[in-house]
N, C-alpha and C. Protein backbone atom coordinates (compact mmCIF):
# COMPACT_ATOMS: atom_id res chain seq x y z
N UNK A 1 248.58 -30.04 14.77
CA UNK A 1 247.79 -30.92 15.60
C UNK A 1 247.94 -30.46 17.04
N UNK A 2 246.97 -30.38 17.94
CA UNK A 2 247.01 -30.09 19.10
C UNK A 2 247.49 -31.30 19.97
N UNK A 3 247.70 -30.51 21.33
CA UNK A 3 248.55 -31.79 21.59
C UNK A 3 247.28 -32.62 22.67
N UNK A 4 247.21 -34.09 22.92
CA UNK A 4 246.19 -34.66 23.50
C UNK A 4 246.92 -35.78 24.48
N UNK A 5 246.44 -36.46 24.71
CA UNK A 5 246.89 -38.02 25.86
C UNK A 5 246.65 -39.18 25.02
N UNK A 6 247.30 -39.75 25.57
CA UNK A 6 247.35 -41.05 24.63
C UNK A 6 247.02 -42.24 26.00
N UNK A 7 245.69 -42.56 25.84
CA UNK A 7 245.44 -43.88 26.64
C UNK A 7 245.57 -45.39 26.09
N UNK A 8 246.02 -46.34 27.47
CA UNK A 8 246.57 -47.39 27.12
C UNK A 8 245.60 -48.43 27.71
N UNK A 9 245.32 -49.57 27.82
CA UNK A 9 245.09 -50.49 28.38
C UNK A 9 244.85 -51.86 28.38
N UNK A 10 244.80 -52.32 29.24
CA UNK A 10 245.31 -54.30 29.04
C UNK A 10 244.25 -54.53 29.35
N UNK A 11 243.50 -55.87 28.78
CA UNK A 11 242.59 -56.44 28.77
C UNK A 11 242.65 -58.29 28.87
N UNK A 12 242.53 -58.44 29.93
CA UNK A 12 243.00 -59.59 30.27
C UNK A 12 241.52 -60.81 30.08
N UNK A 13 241.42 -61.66 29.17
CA UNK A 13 240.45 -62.58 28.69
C UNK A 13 240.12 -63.52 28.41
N UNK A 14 239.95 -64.80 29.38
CA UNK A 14 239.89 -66.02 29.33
C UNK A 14 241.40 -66.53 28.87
N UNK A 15 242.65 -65.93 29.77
CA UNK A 15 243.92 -66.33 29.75
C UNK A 15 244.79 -65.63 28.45
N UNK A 16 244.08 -64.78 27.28
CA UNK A 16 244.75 -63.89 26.47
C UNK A 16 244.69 -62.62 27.30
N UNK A 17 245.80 -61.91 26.77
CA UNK A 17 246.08 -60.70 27.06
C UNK A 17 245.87 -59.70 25.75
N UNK A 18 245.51 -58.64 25.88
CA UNK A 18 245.04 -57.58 24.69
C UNK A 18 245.82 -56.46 25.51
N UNK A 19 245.92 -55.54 24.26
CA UNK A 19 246.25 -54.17 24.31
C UNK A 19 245.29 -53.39 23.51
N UNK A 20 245.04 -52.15 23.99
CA UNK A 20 244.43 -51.54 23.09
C UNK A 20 244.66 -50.15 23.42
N UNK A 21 244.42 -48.80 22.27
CA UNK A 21 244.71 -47.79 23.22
C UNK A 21 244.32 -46.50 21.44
N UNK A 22 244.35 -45.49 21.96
CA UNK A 22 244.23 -44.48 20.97
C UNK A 22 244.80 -43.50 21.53
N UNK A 23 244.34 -42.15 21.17
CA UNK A 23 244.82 -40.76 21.06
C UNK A 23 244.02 -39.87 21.11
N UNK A 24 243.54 -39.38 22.09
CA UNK A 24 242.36 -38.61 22.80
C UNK A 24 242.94 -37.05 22.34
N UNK A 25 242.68 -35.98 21.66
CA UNK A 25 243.50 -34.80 21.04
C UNK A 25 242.84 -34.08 22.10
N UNK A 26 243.31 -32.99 22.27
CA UNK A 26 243.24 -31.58 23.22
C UNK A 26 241.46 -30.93 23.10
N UNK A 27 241.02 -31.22 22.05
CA UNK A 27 239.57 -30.51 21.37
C UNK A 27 238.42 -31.66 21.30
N UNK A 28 238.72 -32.90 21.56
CA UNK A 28 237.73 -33.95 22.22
C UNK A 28 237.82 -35.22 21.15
N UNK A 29 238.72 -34.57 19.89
CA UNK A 29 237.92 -35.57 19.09
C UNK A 29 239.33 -37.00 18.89
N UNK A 30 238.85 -37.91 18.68
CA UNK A 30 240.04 -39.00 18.65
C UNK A 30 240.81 -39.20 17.14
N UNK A 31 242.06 -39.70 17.48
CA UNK A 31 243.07 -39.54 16.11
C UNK A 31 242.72 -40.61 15.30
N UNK A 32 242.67 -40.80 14.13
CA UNK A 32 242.02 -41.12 12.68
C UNK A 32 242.00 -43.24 13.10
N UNK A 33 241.72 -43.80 12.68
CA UNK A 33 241.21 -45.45 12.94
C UNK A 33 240.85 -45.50 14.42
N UNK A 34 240.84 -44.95 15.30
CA UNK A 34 240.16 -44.77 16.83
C UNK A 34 238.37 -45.17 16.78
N UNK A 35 238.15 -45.58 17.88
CA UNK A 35 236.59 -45.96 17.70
C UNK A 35 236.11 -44.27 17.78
N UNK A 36 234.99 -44.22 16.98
CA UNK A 36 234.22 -42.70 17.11
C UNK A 36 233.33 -42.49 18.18
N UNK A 37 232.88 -43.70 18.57
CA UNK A 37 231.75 -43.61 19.61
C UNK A 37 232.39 -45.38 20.49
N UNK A 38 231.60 -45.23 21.34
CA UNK A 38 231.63 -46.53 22.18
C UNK A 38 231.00 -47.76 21.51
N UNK A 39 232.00 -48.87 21.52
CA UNK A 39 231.37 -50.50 21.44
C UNK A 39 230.06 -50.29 21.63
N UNK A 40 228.63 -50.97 20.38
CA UNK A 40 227.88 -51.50 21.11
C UNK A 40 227.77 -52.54 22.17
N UNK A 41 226.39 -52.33 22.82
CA UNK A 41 226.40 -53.18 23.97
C UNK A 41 226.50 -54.61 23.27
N UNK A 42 226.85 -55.40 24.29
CA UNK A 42 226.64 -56.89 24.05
C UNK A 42 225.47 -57.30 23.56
N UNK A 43 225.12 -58.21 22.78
CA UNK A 43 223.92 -58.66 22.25
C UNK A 43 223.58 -59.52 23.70
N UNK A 44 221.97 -59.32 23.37
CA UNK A 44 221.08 -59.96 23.76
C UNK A 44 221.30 -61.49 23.99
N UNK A 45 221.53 -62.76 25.22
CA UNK A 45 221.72 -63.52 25.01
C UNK A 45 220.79 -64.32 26.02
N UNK A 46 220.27 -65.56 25.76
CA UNK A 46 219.09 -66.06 26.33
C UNK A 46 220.24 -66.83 27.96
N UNK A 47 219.75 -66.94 28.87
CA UNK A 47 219.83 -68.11 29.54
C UNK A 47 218.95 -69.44 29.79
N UNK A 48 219.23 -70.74 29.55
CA UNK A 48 218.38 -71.17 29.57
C UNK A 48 218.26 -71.91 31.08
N UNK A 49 217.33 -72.52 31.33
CA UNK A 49 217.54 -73.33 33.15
C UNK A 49 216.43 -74.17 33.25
N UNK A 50 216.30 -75.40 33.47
CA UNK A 50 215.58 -76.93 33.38
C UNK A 50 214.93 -76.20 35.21
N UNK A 51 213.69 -75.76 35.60
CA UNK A 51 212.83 -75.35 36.67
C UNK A 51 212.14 -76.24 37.72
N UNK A 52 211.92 -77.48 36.78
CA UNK A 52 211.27 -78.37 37.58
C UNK A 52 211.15 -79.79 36.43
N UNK A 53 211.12 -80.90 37.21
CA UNK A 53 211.13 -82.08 36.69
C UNK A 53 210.32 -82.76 37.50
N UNK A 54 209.37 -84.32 36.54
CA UNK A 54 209.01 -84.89 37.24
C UNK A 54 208.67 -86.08 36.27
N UNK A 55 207.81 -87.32 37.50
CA UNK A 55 207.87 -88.75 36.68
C UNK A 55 206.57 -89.05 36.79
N UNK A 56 206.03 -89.67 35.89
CA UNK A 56 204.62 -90.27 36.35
C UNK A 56 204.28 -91.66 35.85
N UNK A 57 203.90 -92.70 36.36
CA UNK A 57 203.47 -92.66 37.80
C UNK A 57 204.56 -92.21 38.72
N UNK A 58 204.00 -91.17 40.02
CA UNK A 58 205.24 -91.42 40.95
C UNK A 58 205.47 -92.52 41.81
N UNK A 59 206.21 -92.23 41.95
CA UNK A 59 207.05 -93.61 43.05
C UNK A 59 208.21 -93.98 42.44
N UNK A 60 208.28 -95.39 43.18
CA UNK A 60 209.21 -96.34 42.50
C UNK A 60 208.89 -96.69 40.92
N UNK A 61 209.73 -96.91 40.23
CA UNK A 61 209.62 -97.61 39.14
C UNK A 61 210.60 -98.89 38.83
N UNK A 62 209.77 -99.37 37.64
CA UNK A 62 209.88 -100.97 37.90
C UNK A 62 211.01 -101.32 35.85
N UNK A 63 211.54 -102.38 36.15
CA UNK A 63 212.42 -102.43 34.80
C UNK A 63 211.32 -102.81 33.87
N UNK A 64 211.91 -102.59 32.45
CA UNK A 64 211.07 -102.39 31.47
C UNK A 64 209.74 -101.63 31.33
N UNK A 65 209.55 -101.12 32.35
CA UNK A 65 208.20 -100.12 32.04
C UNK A 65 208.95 -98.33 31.33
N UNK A 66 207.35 -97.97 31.03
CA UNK A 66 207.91 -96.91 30.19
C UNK A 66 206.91 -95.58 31.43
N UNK A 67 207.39 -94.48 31.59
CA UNK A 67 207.04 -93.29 32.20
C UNK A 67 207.28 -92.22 31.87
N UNK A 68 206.29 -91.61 32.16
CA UNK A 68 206.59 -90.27 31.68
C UNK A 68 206.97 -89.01 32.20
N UNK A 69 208.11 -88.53 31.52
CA UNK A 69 208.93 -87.51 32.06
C UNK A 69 208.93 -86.15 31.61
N UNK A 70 208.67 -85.17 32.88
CA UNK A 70 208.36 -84.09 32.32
C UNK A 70 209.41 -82.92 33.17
N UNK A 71 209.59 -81.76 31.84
CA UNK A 71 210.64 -81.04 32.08
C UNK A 71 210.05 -79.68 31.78
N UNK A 72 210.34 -78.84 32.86
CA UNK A 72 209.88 -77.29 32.53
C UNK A 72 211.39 -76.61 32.37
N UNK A 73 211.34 -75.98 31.03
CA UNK A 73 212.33 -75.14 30.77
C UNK A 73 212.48 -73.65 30.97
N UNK A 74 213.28 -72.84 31.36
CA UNK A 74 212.58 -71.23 30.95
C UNK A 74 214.33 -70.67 31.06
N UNK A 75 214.15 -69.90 30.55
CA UNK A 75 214.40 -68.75 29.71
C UNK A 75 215.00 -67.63 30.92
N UNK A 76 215.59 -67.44 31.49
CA UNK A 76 216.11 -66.00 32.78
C UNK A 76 217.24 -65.15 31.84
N UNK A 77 217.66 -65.36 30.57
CA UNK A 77 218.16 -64.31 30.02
C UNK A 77 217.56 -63.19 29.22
N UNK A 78 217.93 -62.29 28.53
CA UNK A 78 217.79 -61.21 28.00
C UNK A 78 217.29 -61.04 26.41
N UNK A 79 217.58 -62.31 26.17
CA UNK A 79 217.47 -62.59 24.43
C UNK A 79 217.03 -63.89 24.01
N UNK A 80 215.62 -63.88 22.78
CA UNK A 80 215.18 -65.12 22.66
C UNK A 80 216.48 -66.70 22.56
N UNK A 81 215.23 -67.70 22.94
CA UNK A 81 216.31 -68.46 23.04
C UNK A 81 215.72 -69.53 21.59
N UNK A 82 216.30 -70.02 20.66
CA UNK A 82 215.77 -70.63 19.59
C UNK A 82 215.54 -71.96 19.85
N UNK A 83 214.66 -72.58 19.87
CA UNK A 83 214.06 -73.97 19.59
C UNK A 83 214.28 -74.78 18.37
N UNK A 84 214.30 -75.69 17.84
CA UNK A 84 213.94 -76.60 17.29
C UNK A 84 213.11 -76.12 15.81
N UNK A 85 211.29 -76.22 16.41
CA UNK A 85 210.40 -75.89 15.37
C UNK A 85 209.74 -74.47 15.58
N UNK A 86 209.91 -73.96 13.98
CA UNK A 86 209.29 -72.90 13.78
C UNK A 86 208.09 -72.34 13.89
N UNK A 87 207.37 -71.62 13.91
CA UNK A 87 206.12 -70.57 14.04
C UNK A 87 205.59 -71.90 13.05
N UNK A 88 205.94 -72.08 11.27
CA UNK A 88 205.20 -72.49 10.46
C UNK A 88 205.32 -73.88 10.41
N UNK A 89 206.12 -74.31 11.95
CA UNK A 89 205.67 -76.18 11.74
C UNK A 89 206.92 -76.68 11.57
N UNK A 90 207.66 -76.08 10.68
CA UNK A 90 209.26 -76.19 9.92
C UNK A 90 210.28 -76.47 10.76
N UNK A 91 211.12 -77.62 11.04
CA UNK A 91 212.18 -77.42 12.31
C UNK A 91 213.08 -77.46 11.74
N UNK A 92 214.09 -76.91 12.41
CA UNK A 92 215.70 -76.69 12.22
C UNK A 92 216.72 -77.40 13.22
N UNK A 93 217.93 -77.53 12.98
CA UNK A 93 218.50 -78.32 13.95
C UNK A 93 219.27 -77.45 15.06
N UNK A 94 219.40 -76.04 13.98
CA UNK A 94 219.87 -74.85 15.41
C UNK A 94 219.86 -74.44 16.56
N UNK A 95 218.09 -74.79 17.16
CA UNK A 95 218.21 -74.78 18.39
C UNK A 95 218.74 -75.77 19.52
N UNK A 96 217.63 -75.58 20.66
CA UNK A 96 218.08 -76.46 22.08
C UNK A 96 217.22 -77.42 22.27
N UNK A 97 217.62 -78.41 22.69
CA UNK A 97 217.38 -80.07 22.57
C UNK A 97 217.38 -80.06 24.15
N UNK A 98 216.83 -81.41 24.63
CA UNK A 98 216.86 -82.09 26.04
C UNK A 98 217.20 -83.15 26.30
N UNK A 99 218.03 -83.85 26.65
CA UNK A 99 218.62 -85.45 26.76
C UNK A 99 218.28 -86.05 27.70
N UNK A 100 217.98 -87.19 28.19
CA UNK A 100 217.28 -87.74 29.06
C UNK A 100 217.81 -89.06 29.44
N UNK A 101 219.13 -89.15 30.55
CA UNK A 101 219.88 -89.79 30.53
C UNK A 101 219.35 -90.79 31.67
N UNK A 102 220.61 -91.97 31.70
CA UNK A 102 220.13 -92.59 33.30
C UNK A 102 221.40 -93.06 33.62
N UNK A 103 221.82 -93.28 34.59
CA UNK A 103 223.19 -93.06 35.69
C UNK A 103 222.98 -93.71 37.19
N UNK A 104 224.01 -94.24 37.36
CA UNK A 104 223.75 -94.27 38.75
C UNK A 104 224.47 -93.15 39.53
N UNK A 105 225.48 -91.97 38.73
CA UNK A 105 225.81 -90.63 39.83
C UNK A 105 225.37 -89.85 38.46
N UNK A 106 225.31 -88.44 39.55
CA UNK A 106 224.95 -87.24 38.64
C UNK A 106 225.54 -87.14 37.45
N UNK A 107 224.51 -86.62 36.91
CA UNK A 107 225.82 -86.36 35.42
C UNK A 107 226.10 -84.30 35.85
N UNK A 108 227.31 -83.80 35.83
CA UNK A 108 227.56 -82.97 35.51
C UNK A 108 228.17 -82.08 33.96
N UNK A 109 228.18 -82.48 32.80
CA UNK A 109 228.68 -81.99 32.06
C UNK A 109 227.23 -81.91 31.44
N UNK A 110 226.63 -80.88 31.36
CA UNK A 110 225.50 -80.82 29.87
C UNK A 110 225.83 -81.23 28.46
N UNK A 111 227.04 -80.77 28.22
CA UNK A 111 227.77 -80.99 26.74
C UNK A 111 228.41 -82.40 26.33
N UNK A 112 227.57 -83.29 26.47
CA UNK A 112 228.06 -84.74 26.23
C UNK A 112 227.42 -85.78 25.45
N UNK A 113 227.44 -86.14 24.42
CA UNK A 113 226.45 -86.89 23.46
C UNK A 113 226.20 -88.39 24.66
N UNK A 114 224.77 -88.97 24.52
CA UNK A 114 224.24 -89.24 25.10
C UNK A 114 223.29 -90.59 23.53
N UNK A 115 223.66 -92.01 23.80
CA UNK A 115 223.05 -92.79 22.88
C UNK A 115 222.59 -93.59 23.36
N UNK A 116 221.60 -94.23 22.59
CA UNK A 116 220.79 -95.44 23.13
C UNK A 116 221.50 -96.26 22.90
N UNK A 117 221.68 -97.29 24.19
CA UNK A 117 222.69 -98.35 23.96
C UNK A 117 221.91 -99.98 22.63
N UNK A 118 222.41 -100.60 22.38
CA UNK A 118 221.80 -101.70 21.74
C UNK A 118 223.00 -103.10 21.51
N UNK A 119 221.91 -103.91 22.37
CA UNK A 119 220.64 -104.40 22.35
C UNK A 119 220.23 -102.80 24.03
N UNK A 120 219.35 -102.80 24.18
CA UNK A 120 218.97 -102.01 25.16
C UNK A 120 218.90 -102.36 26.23
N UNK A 121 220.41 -102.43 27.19
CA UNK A 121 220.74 -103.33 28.44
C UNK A 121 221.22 -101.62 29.26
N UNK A 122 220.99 -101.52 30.50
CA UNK A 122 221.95 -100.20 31.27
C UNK A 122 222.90 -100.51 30.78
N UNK A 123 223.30 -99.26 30.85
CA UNK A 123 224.98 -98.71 30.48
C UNK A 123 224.60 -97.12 31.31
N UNK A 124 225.99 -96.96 32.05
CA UNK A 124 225.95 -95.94 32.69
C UNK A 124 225.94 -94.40 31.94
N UNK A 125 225.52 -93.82 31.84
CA UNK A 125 225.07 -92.25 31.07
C UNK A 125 224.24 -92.51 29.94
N UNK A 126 223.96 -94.19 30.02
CA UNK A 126 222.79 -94.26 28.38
C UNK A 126 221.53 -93.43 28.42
N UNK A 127 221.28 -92.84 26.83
CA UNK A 127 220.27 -92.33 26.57
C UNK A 127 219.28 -92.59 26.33
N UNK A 128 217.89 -92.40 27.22
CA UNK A 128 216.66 -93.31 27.42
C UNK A 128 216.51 -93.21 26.54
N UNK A 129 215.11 -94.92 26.02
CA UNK A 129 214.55 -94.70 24.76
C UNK A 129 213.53 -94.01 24.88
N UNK A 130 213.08 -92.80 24.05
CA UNK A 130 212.34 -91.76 23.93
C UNK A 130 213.15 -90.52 24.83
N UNK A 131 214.31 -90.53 25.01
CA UNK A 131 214.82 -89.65 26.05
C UNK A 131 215.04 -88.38 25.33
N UNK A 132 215.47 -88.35 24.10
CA UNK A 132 215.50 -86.71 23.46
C UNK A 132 214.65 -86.24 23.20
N UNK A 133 214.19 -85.15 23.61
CA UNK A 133 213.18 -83.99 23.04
C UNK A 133 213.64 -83.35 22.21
N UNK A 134 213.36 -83.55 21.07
CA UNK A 134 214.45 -82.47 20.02
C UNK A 134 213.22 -81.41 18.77
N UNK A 135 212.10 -81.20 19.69
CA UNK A 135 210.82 -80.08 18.98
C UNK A 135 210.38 -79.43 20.24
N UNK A 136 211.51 -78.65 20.36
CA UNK A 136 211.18 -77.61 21.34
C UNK A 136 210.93 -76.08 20.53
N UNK A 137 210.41 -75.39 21.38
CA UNK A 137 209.83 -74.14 20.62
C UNK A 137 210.65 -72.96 21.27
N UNK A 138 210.97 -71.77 20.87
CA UNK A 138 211.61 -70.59 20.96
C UNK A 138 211.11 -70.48 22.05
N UNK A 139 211.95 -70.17 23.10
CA UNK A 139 211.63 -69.21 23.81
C UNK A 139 211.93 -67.39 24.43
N UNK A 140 210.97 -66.44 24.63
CA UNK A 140 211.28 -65.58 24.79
C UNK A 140 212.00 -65.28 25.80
N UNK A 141 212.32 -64.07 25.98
CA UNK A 141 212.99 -63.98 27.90
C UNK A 141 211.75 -64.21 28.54
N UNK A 142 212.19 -64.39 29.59
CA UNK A 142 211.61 -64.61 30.86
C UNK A 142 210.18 -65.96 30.48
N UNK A 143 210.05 -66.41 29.37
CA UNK A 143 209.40 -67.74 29.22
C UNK A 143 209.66 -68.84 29.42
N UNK A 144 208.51 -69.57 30.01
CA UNK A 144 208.66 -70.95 29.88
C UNK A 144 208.06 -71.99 29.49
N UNK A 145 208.60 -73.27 29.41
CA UNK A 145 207.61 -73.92 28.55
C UNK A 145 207.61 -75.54 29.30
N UNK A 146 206.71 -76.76 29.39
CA UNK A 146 206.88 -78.01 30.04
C UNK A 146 206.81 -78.92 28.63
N UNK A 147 207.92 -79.83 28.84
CA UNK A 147 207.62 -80.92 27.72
C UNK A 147 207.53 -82.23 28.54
N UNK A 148 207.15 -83.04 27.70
CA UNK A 148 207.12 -84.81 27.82
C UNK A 148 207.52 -85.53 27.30
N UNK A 149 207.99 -86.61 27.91
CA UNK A 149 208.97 -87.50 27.22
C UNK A 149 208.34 -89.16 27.56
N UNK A 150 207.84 -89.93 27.10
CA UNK A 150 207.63 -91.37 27.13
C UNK A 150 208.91 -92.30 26.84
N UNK A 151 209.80 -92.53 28.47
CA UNK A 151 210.51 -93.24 28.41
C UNK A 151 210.73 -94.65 29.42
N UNK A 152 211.63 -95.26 28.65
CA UNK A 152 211.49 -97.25 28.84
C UNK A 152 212.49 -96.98 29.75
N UNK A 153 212.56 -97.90 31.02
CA UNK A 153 213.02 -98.11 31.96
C UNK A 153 214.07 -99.39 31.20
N UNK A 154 215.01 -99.97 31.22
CA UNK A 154 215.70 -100.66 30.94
C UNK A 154 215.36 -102.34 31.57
N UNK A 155 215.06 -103.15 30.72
CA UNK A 155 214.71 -104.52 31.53
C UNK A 155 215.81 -104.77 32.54
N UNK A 156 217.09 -104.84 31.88
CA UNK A 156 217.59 -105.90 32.83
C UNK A 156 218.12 -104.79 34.11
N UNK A 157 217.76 -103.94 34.33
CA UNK A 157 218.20 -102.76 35.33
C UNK A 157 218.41 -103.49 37.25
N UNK A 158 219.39 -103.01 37.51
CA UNK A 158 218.83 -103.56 39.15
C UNK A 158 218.18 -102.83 39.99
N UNK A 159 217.66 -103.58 40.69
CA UNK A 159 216.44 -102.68 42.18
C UNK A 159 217.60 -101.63 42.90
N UNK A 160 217.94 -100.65 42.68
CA UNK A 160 218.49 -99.68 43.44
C UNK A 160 218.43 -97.95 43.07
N UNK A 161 218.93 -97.29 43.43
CA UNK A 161 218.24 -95.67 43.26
C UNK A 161 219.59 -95.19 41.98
N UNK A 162 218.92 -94.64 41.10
CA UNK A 162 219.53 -94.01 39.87
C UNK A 162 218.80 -92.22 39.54
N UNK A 163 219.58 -92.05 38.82
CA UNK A 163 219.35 -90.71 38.11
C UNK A 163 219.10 -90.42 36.76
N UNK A 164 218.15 -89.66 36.60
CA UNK A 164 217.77 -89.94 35.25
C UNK A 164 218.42 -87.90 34.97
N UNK A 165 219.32 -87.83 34.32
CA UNK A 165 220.19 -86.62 34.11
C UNK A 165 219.57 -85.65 33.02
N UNK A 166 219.46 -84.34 33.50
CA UNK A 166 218.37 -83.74 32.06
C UNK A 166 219.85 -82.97 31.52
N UNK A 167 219.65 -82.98 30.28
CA UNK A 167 221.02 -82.10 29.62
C UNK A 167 220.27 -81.35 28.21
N UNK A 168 219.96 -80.38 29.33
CA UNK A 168 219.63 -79.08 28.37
C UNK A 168 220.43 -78.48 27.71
N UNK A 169 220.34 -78.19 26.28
CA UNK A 169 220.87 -77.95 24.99
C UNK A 169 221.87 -78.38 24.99
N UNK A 170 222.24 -80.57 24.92
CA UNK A 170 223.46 -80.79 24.96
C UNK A 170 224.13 -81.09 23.57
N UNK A 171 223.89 -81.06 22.69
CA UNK A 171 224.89 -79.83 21.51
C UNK A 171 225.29 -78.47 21.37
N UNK A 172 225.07 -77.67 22.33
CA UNK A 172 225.50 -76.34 22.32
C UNK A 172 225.00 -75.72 21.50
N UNK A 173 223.93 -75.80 20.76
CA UNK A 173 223.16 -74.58 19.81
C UNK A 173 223.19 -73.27 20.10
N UNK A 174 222.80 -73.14 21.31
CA UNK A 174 222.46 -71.91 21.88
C UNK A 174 223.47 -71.09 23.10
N UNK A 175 224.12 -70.27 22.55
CA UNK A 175 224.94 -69.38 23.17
C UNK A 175 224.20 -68.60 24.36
N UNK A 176 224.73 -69.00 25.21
CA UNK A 176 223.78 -68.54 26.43
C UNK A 176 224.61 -67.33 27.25
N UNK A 177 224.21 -66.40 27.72
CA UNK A 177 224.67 -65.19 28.42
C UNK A 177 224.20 -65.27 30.11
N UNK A 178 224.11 -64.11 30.56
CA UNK A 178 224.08 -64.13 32.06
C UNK A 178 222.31 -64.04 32.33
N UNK A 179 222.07 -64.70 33.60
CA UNK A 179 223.42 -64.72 35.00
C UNK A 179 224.13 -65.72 34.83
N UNK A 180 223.58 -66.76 33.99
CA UNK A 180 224.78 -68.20 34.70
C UNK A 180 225.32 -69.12 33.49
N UNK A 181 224.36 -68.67 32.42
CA UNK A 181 225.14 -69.01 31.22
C UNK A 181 224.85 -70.55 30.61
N UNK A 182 226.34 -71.52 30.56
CA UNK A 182 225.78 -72.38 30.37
C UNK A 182 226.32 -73.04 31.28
N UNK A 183 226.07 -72.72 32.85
CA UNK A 183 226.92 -73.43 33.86
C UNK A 183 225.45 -74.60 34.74
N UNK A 184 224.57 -74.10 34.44
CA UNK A 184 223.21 -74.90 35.01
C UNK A 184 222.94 -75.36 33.99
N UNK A 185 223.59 -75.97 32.79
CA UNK A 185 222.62 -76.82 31.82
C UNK A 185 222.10 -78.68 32.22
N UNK A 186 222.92 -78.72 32.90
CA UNK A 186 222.73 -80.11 34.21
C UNK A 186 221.73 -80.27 34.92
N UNK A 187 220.93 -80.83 35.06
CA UNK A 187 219.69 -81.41 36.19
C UNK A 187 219.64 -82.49 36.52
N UNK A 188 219.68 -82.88 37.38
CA UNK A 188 219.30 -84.74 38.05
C UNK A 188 218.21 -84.69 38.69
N UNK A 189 217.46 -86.12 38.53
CA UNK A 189 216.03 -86.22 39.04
C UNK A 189 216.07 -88.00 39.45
N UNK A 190 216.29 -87.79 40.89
CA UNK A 190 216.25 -89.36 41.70
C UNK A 190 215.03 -89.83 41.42
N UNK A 191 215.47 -91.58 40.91
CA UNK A 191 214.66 -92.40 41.21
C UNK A 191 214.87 -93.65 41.28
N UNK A 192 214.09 -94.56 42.28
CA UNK A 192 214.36 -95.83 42.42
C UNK A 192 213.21 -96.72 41.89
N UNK A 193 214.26 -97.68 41.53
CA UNK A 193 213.62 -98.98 40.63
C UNK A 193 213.52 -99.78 42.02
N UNK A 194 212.72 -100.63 41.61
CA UNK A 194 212.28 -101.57 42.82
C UNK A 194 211.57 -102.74 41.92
């Protein structure tokens, strides 16, 4: 056997530490269980990001009325992102969903189950009625798409300014990659009851 270098190195990863290392021989080629060629690249992974939101009627809104809420989603990663329903109509529960919360402060965590309270009185992070969108469609990279949501304002609510919290894919279906992953799955959209 000719004689070669033996490389080492640490790989430090979300608080584990790795080693890894082989045996590079004198004539190019590497010593026997060694990778032969380089890791493929990373797969393809979608990002997803909530673009724009809005309410209609605008303005103020009033308790017990119902409005409609609309959410543009898209897509800034590299790899489709899976929806809900299929090409042939058929839905699955694999993909990414939209939650449609109401709060009086932001919600920051996307990843948080979100229920309709009952009897249907506020409760802080409750999930509007009609607030899930859960037949969303694939999206490609760089696509986007607007949905609607017909949701009830809560009767007994008080006259003051709240947030209605969008929580894009808040079951985690969808493994999201760069730029930002799943750190923007959060949106807030002010509004006051009057």
């Amino acid at each position: 056997m000719k004689k070669g270098r033996i490389f080492l190195g640490i790989l430090f990863f979300s608080g584990i530490i790795g080693f890894w290392g082989f045996t590079q021989l004198a004539d190019g080629q590497q010593k026997p269980g060694a990778p032969k060629k380089p890791p493929a690249a990373a797969s393809k992974l979608p990002d997803l990001k909530v673009v724009h939101t809005d309410h209609q009627p605008a303005g103020d809104v009033s308790p017990g009325k119902t409005i409609i809420f609309k959410v543009t989603v898209k897509n800034f990663g590299t790899g489709p992102a899976p929806g809900t329903v299929k090409p042939d109509g058929s839905t699955t529960p694999d993909g990414y969903m939209i939650d449609l919360s109401l709060s009086k402060e932001m919600i920051r965590d996307p990843v948080k189950s979100h229920v309709v309270p009952s009897p249907y009185n506020f409760t802080e992070g409750m999930l509007l009625k009609g607030g899930r969108i859960s037949r969303t469609e694939d999206l490609a990279p760089g696509a986007q798409k607007e949905y609607s949501a017909s949701v009830e304002i809560p009767k007994n609510i008080k006259p003051e300014k709240y947030w209605i919290g969008v929580s894009l894919d808040p079951f985690n279906k969808v493994a999201e990659g760069p730029p930002t992953g799943e750190s923007d799955n959060a949106v807030n959209h002010g509004i006051t009851v009057k």
